[in-house]
Protein backbone atom coordinates (compact mmCIF):
# COMPACT_ATOMS: atom_id res chain seq x y z
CA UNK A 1 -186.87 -66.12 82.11
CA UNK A 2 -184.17 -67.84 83.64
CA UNK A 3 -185.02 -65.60 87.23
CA UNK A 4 -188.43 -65.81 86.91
CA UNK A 5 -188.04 -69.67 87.17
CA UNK A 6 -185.81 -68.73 90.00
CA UNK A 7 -188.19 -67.16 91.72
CA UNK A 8 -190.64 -69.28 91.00
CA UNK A 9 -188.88 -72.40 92.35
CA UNK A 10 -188.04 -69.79 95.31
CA UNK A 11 -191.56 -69.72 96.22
CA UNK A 12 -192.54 -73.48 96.03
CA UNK A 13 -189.80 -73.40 98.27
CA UNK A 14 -191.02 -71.03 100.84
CA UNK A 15 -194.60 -72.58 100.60
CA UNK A 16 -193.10 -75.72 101.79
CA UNK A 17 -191.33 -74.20 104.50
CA UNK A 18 -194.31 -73.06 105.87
CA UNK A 19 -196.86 -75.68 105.35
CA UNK A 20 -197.25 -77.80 109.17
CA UNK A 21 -195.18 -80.84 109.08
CA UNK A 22 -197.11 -84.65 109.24
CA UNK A 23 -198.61 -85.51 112.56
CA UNK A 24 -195.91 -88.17 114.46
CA UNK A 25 -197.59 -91.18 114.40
CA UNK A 26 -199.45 -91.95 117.44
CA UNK A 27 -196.88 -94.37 119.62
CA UNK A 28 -197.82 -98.30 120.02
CA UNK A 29 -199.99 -99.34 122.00
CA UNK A 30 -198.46 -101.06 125.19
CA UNK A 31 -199.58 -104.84 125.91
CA UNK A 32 -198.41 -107.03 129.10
CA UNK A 33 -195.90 -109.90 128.66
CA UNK A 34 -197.56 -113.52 128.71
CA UNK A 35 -199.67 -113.50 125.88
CA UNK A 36 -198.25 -113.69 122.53
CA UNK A 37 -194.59 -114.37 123.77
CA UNK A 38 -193.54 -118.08 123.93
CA UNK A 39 -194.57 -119.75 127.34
CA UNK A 40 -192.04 -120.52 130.14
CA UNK A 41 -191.89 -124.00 131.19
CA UNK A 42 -194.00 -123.41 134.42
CA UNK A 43 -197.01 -120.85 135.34
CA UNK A 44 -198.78 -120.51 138.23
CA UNK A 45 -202.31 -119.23 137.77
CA UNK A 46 -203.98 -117.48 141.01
CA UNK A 47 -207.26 -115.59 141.40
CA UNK A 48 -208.01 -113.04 144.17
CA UNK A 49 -211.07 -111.24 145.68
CA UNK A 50 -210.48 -107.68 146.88
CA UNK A 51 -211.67 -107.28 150.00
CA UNK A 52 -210.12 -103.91 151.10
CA UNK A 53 -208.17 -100.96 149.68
CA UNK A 54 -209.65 -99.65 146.02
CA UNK A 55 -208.74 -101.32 142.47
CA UNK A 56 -206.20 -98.04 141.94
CA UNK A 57 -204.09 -98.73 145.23
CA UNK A 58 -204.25 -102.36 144.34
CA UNK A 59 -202.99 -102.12 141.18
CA UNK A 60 -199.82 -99.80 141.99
CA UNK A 61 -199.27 -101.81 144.20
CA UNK A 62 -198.81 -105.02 142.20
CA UNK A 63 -197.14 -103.24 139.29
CA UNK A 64 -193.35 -103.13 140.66
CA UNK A 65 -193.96 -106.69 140.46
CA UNK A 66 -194.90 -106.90 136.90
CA UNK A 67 -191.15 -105.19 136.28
CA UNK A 68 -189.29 -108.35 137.21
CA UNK A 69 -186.90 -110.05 135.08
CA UNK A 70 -186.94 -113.72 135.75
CA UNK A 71 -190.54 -114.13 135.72
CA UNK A 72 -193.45 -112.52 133.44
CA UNK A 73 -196.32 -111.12 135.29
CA UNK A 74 -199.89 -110.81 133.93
CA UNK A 75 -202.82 -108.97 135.54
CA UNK A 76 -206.13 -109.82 134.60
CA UNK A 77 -209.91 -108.45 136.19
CA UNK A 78 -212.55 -110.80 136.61
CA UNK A 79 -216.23 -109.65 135.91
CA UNK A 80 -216.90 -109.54 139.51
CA UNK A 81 -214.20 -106.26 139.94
CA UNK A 82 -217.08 -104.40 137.96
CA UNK A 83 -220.16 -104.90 140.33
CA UNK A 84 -221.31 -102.03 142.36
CA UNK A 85 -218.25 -102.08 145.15
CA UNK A 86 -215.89 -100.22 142.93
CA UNK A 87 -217.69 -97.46 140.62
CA UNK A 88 -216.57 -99.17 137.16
CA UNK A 89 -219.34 -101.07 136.38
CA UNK A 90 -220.07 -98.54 133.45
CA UNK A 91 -216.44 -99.41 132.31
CA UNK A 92 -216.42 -103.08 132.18
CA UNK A 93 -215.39 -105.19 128.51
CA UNK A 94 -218.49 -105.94 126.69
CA UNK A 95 -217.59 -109.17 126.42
CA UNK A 96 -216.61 -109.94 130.12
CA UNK A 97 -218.91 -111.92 131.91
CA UNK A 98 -219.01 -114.97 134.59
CA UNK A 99 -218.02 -118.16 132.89
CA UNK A 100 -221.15 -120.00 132.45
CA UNK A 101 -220.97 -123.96 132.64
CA UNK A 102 -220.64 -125.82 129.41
CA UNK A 103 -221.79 -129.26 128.17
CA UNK A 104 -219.76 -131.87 129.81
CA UNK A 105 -218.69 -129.04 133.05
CA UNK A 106 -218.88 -129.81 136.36
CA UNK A 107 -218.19 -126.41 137.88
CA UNK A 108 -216.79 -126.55 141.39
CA UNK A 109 -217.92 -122.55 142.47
CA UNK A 110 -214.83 -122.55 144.90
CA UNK A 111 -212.12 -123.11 141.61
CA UNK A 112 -214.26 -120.27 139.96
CA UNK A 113 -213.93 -116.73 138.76
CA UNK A 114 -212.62 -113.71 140.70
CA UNK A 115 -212.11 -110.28 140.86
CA UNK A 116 -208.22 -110.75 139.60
CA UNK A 117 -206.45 -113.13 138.16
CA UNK A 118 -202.31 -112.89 138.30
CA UNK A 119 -200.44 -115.43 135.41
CA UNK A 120 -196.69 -115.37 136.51
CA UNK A 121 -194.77 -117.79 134.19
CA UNK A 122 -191.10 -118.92 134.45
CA UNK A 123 -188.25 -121.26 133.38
CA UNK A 124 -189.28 -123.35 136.90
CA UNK A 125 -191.69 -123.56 139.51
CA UNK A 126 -190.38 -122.25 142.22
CA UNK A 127 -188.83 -119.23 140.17
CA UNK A 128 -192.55 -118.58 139.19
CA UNK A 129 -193.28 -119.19 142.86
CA UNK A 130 -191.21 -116.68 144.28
CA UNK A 131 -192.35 -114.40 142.12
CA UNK A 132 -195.92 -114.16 142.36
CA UNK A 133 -194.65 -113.87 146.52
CA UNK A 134 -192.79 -110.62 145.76
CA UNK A 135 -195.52 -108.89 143.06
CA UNK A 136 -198.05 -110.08 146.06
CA UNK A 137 -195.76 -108.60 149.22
CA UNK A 138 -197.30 -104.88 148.76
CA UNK A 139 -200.63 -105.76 148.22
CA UNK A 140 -201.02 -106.72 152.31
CA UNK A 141 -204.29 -108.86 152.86
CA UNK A 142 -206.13 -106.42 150.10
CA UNK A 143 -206.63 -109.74 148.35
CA UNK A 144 -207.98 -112.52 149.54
CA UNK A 145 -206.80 -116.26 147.84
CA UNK A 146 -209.80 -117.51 145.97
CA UNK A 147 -208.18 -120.99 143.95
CA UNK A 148 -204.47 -121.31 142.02
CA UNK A 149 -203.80 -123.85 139.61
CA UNK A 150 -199.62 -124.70 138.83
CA UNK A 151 -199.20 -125.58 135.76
CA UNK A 152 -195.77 -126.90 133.61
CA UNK A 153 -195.44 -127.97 130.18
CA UNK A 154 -193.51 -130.77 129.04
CA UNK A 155 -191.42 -130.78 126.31
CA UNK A 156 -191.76 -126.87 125.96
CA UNK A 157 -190.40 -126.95 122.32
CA UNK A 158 -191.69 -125.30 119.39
CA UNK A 159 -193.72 -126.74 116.02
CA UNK A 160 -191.71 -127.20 112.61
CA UNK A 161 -192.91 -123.98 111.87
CA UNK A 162 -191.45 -122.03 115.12
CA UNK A 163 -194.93 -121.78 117.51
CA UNK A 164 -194.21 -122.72 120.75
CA UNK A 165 -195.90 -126.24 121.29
CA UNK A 166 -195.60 -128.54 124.25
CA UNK A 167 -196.39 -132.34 124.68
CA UNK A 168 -199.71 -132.76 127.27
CA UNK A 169 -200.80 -135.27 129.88
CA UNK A 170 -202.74 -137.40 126.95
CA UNK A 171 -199.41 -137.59 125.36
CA UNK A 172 -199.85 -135.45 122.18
CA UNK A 173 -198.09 -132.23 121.04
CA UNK A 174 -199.90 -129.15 122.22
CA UNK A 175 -199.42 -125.78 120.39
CA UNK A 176 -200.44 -126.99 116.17
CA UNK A 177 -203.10 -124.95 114.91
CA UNK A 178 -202.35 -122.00 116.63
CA UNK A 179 -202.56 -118.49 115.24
CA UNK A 180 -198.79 -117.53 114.50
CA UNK A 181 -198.87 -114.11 116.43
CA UNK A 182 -195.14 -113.32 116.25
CA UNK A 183 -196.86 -111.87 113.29
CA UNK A 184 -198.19 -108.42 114.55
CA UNK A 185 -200.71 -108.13 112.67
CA UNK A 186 -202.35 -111.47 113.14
CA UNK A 187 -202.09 -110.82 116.71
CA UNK A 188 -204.03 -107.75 116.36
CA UNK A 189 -206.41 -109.71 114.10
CA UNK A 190 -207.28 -112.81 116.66
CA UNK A 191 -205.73 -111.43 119.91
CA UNK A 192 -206.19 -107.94 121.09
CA UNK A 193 -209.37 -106.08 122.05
CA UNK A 194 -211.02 -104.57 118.84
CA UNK A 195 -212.61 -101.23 118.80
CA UNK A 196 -215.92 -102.59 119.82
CA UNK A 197 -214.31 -102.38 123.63
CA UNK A 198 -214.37 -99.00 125.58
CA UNK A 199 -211.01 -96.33 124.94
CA UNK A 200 -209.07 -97.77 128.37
CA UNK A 201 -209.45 -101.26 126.92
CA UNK A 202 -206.77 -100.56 123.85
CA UNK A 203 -203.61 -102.82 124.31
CA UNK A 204 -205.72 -105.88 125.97
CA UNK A 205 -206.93 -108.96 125.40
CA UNK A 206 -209.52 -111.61 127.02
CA UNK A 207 -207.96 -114.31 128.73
CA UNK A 208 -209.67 -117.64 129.88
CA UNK A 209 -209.08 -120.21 132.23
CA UNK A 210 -210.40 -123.33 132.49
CA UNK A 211 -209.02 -126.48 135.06
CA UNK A 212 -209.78 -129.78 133.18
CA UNK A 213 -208.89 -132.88 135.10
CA UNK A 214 -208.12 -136.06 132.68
CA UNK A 215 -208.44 -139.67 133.69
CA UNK A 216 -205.31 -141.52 132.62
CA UNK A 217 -206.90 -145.12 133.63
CA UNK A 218 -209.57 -144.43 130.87
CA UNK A 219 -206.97 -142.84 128.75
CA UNK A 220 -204.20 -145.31 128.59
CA UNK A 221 -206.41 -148.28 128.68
CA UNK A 222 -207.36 -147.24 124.50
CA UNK A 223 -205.01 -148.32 122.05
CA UNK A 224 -202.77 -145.58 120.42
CA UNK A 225 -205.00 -146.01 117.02
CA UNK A 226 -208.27 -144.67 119.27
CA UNK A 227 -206.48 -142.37 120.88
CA UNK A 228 -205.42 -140.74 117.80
CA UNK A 229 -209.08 -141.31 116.43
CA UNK A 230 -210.05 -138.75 119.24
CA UNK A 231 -207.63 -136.37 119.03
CA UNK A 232 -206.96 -136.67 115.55
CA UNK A 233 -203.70 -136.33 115.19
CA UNK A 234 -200.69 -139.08 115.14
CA UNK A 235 -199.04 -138.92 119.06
CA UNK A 236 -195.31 -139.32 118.17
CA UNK A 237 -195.52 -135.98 115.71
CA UNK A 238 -198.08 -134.36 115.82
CA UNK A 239 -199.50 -134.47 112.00
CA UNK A 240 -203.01 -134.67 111.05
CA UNK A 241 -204.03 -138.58 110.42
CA UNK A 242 -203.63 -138.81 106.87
CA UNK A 243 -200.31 -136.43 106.62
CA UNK A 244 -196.42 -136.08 107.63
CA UNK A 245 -196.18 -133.05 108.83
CA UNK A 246 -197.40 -131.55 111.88
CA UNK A 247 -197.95 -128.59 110.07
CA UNK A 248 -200.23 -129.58 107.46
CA UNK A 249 -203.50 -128.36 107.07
CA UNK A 250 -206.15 -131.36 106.45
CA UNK A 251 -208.79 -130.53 103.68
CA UNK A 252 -211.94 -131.59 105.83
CA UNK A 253 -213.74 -131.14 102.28
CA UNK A 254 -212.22 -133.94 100.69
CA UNK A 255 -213.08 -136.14 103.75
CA UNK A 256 -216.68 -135.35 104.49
CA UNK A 257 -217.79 -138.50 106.78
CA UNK A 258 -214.68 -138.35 108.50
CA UNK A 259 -213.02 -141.79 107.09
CA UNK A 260 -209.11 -140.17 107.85
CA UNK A 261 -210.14 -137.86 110.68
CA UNK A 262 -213.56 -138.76 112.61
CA UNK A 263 -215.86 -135.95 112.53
CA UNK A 264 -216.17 -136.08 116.54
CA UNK A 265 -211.86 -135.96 116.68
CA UNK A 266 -211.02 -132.68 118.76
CA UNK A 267 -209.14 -131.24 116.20
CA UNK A 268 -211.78 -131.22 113.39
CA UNK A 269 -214.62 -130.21 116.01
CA UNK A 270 -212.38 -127.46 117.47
CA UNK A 271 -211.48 -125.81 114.36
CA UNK A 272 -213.45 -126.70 111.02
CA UNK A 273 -211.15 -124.82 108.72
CA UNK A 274 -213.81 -122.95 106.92
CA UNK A 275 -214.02 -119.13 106.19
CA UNK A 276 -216.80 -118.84 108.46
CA UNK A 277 -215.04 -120.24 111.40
CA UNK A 278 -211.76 -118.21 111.31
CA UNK A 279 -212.90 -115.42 113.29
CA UNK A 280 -213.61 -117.97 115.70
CA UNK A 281 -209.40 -118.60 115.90
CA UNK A 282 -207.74 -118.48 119.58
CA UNK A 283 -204.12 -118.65 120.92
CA UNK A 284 -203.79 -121.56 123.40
CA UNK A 285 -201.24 -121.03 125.43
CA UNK A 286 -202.15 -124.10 127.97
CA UNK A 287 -200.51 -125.72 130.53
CA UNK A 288 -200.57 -129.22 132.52
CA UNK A 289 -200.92 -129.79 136.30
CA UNK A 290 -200.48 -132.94 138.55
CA UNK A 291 -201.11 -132.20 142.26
CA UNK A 292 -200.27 -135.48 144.63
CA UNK A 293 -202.58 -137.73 146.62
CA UNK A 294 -203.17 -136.95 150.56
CA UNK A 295 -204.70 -139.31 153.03
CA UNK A 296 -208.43 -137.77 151.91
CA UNK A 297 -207.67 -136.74 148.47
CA UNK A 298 -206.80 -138.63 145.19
CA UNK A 299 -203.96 -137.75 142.75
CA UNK A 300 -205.12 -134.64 140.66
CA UNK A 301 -204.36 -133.77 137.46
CA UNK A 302 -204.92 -132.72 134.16
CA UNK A 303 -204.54 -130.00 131.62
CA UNK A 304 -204.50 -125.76 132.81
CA UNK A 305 -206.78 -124.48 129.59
CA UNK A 306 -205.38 -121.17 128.79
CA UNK A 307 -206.55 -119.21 125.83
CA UNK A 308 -206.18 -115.46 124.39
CA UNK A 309 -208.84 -113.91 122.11
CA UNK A 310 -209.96 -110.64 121.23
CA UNK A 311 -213.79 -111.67 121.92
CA UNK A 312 -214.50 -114.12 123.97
CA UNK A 313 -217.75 -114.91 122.77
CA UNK A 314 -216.54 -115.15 119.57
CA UNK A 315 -214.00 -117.00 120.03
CA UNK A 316 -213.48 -119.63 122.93
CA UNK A 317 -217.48 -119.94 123.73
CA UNK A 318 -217.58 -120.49 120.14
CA UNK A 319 -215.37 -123.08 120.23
CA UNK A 320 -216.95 -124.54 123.18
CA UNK A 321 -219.96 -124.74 121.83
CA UNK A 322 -218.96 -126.89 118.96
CA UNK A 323 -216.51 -129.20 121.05
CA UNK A 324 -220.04 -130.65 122.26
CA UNK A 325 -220.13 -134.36 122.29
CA UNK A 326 -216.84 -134.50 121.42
CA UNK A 327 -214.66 -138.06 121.35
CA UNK A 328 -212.43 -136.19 123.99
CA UNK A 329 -215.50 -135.66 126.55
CA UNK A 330 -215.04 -139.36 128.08
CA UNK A 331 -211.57 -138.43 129.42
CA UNK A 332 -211.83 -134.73 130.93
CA UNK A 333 -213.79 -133.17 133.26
CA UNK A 334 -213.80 -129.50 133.36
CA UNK A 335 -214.19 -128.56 137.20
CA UNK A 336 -212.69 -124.54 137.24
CA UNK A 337 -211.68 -121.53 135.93
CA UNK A 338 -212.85 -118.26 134.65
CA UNK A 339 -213.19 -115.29 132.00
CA UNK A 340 -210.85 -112.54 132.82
CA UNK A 341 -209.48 -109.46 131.05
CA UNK A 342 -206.19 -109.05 130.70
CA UNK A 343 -205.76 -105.25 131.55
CA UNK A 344 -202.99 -103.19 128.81
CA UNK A 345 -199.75 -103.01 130.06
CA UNK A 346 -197.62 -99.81 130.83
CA UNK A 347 -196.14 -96.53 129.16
CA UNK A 348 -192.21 -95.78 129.60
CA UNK A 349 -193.47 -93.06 132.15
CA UNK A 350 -192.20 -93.45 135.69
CA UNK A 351 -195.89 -92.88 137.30
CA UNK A 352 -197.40 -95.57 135.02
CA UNK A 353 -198.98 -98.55 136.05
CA UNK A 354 -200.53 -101.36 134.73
CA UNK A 355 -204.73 -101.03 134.99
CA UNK A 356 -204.07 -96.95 134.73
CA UNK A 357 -206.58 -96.71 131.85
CA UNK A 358 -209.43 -98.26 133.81
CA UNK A 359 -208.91 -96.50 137.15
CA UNK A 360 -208.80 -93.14 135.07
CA UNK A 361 -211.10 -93.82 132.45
CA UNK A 362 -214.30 -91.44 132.16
């Protein structure tokens, strides 16, 4: 008996040995820097056309640059890069399209669109600066300058909670409401391209960019209380009118004509807090920019837009759509920007380079 069990256990054993072991799991996929890590105090936002050269030469090219260590480097593709020039109009996001103009826009075609868009973000300007001169250097005049925006945040802190936040041009902290994608898997829930995108597409994420110029002499002529009233939220903290805490989440139930928070305030247009508007979530990552007055031009400045969202439709035109006759309209003026898609990032492989997917995708 005492063999036979033996023997027995022997062959479980063996069995074992020879059945195939579990498949390695299949390795992460690889995203670029500058969209879920905490912004730099200064960005400098800069669409291109291509004009010569192909998108694969292009894009090697610019990819040492990505590498560098005192900046972080982000390559986006504008619709355009998918029209007939290039063979990869079969290939493009389903979601990427020409920004259309919104209620309130006043679209300025020459701080438009473009076939790429390059986001390099640093602890200063001219850090960022520099650069976006050396990922730029090996390109040649393959790109042609279509509009830049610099942008810097003030007070580049982060919320009670630990999101990055900022304090913007109105005066108001920046960052509150945010998805909190240090989380990975609420980042892959509101950030990164869901299966609905073709195979290249894995590991990015739509990016938008919008230039909205602000008019401080209508601005600071209101009282703080209106000013809050818009925006609702209190301007030394941050919290909801009504609460303490920047953090708090305001029951809009229990207030439904808007008595604490006005039911045209920014915050309460821009996000609802109901279960059917979460999808509709985004992850600003925004920026200010001041440019100074010339003998023919006025001071300009405002706030950079920037937003990250794994559907574009259903997330920032969303959102748009419902910011509509908002309090905040008076004061901004959206005159630029653009949809883009920001391509995956790289492998550890020597040969790899950011946009490979596209370039080689069937």
């Amino acid at each position: 008996m005492r063999r036979r069990t033996v023997l027995a256990g022997a062959g479980l054993l063996g069995v074992a040995a020879c059945a195939p072991a579990p498949a390695a799991p299949a390795p992460p996929v690889p995203h670029q820097p500058g969209v879920v890590t905490a912004p730099p105090a200064a960005a400098v936002f800069a669409a291109f056309d291509v004009v010569s050269g192909t998108p694969e030469a292009i894009f090697r090219a610019l990819t040492p640059g990505t590498r560098a260590t005192d900046a972080e480097v982000t390559i986006a593709v504008g619709a355009s890069l998918f029209d007939g020039r290039f063979g990869l109009a079969k290939r493009a996001p389903r979601r990427l399209g020409a920004m259309p103009a919104f209620p309130n826009d006043v679209l300025d075609p020459a701080l438009c669109h473009g076939d790429l868009l390059l986001q390099v973000a640093s602890h200063d300007a001219r850090t960022a600066d520099a650069a976006l001169r050396r990922a730029l250097a090996p390109v040649g005049g393959a790109l042609r300058p279509r509009w830049r925006i610099d942008g810097f945040r003030e007070e580049n802190t982060t919320t009670t909670d630990g999101r990055a936040a900022t304090r913007d041009l109105f005066g108001f902290r920046e960052g509150e409401g945010n998805p909190d994608v240090r989380d990975p898997a609420v980042a892959a829930r509101f950030v990164w391209a869901d299966d609905g995108e073709p195979a290249w597409a894995a590991g990015g994420t739509y990016q938008v960019v919008r230039r909205i110029r602000f008019s401080p002499a209508l601005w600071d002529a209101e009282p703080t209380a209106r000013q809050e009233a818009v925006i609702g939220r209190r301007k030394t903290d941050g919290a909801p009118l009504g609460h303490d805490r920047e953090d708090a989440t305001f029951d809009y139930a229990a207030d439904p004509s808007g008595q604490v928070v006005a039911l045209d305030s920014h915050i309460r247009r821009a996000n609802p807090r109901t279960p059917e508007t979460e999808p509709n979530r985004i992850l600003r990552r925004g920026y200010s920019f001041r440019t100074n007055p010339t003998p023919t031009t006025d001071r300009d400045e405002g706030i950079v837009f920037v937003c990250f969202q794994r559907d574009v439709e259903t997330g920032f035109a969303t959102v748009q759509r419902r910011l509509a006759g908002q309090a905040l309209d008076k004061y901004v003026l959206p005159v630029g920007g653009g949809y883009f898609f920001v391509l995956p990032g790289t492998t550890a492989a020597p040969d790899d380079y950011i946009g490979r997917t596209l370039v080689q995708a069937p």
